[in-house]
Protein backbone atom coordinates (compact mmCIF):
# COMPACT_ATOMS: atom_id res chain seq x y z
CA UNK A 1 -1.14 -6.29 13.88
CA UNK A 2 -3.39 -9.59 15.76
CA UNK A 3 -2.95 -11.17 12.12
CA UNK A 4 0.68 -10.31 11.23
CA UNK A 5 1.43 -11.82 14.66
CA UNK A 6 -0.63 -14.99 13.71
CA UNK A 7 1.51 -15.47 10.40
CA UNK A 8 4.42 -15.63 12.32
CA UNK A 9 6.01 -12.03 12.07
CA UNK A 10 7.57 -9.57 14.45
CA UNK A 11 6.04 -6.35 14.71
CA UNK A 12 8.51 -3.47 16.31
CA UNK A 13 8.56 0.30 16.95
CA UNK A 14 11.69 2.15 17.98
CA UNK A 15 11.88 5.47 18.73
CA UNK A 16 10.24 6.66 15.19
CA UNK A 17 10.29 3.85 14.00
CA UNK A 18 8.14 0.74 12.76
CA UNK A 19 9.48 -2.68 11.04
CA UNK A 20 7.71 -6.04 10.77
CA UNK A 21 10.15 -8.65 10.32
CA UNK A 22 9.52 -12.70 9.39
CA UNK A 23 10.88 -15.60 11.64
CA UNK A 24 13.56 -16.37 9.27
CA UNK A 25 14.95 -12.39 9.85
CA UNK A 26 14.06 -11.08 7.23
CA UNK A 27 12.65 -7.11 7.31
CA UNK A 28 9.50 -6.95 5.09
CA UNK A 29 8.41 -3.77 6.04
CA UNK A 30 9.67 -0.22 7.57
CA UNK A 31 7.86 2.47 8.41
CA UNK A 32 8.65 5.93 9.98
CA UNK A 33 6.79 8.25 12.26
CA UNK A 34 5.67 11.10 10.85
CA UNK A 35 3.71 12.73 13.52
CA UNK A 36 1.03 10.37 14.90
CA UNK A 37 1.01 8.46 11.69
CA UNK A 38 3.62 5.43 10.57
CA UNK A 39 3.73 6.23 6.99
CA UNK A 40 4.93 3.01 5.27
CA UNK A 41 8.35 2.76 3.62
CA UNK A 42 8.07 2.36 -0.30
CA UNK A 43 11.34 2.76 -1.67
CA UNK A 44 12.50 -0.35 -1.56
CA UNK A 45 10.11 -2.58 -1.57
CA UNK A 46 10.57 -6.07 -2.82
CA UNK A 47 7.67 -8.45 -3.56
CA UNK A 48 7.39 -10.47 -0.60
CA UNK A 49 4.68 -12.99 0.70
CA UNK A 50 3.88 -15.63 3.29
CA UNK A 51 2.20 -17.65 0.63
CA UNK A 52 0.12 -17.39 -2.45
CA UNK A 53 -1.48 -20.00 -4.43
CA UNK A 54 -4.96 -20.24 -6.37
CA UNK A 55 -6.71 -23.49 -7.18
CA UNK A 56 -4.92 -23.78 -10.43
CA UNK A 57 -7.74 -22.87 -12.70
CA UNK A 58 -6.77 -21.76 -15.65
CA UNK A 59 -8.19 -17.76 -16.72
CA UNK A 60 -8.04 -15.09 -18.78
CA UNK A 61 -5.58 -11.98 -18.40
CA UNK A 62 -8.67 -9.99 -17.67
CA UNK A 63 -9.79 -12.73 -15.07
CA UNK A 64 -6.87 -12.55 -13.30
CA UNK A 65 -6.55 -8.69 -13.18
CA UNK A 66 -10.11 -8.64 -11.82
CA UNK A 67 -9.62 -11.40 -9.44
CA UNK A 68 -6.54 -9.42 -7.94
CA UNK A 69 -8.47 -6.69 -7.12
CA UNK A 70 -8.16 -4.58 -10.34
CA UNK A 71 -4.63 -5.02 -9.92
CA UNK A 72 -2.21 -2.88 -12.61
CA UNK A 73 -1.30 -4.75 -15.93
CA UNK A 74 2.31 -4.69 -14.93
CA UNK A 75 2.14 -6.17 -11.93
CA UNK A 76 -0.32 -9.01 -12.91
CA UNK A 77 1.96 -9.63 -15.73
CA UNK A 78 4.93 -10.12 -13.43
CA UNK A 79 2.90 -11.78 -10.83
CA UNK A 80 2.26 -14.51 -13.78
CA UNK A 81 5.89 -14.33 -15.75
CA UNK A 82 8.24 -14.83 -12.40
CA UNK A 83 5.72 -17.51 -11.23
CA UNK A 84 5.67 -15.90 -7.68
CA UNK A 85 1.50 -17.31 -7.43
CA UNK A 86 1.70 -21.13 -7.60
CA UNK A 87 -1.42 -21.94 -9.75
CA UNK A 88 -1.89 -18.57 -10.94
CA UNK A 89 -2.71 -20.22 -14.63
CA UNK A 90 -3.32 -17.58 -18.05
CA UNK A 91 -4.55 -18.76 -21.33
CA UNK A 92 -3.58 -16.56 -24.18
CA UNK A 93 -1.64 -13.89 -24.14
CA UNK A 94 -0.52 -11.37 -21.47
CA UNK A 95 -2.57 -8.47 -22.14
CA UNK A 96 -6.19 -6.70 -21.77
CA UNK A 97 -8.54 -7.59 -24.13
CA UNK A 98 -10.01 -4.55 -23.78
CA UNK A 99 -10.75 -1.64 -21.52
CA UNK A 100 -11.63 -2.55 -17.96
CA UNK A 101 -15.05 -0.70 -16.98
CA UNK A 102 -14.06 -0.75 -13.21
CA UNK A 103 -10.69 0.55 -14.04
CA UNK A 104 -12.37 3.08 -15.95
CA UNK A 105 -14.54 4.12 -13.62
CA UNK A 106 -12.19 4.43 -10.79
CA UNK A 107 -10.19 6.70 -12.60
CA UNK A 108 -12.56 9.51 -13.29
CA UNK A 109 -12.93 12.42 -11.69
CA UNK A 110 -16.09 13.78 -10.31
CA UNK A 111 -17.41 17.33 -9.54
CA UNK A 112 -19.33 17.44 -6.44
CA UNK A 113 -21.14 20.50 -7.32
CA UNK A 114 -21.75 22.44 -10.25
CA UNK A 115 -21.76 25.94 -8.26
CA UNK A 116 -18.30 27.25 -7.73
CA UNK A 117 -16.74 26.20 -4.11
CA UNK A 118 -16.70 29.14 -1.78
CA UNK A 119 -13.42 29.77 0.11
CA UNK A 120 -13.40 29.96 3.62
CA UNK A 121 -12.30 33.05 5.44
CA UNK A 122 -12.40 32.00 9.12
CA UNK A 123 -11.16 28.76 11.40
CA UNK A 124 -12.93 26.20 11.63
CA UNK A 125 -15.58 27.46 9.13
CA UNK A 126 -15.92 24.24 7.24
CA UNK A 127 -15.15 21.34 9.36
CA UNK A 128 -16.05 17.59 7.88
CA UNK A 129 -16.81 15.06 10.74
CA UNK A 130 -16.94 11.03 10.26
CA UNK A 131 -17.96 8.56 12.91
CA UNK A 132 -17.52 4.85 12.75
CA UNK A 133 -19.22 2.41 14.95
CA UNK A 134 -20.26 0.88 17.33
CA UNK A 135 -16.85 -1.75 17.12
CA UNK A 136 -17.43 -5.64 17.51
CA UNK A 137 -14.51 -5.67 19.39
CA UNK A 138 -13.19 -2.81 22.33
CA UNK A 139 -10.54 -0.54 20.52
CA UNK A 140 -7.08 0.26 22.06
CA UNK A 141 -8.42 1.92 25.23
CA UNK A 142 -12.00 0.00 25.36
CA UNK A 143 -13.33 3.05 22.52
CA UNK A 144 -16.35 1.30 20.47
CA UNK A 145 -16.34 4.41 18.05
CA UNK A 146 -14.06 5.84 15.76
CA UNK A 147 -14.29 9.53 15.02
CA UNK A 148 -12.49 11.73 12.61
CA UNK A 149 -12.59 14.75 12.03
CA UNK A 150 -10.89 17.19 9.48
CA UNK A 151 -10.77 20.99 9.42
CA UNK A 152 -10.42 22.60 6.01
């Protein structure tokens, strides 16, 4: 929120309700509560940003999709083609050379363990716990640890 508030926006919540909205007006964002979550809006998003730009250098397809974070072909394709990244520079054509190893990676599935899983038969009989911490900076409340914890 400290750095949507630094670019200029307008963060709100009403009732069940969430929207972060430029200083021209214009509504960028919408979420709605769903229990003690804001689960973001996705329906009708539009590509929107504050402000892009690269150095100009001039890369590869496969650069680019890298340098965007492994970012989908269609999206780096329209990211280049609607010129909505000043400087955002291909040579060749608009395609993967090949098959990305990261991509591929990220995209498998693993198997934990090779014994089959054994069901659970009472609460609270498998509960995973994750702590994260201590915070360089006091959470909401002064907390310097952030724990989770989910019951399967």
């Amino acid at each position: 929120m400290l750095k949507l508030g630094e670019k200029g926006t307008n963060v709100s919540f009403n009732n069940n309700s969430a929207a972060v909205i430029t200083r021209d007006g214009t509504k960028i964002l919408t979420a709605t509560r769903v229990g003690q979550l804001y689960a973001i809006d996705t329906t009708n998003w539009k590509l929107n940003a504050f402000a892009m730009e690269t150095q100009g250098s001039v890369a590869s397809f496969d650069t680019w999709h890298q340098q965007l974070g492994l970012a989908g072909v269609d999206s780096v394709k329209e990211l280049i083609t609607k010129r909505l990244v000043d400087g955002l520079n291909t040579n060749g054509e608009l395609v993967m050379r090949g098959r990305c190893e990261d991509c591929i990676f990220g995209k498998h599935s693993t198997h934990l363990f090779n014994k089959p899983r054994l069901s659970e038969d009472e609460v609270l009989e498998r509960v995973h716990i994750d702590i994260w911490g201590p915070a360089r900076t006091q959470l909401a409340g002064g907390a310097l640890y952030f724990l989770i914890i989910m019951v399967l």
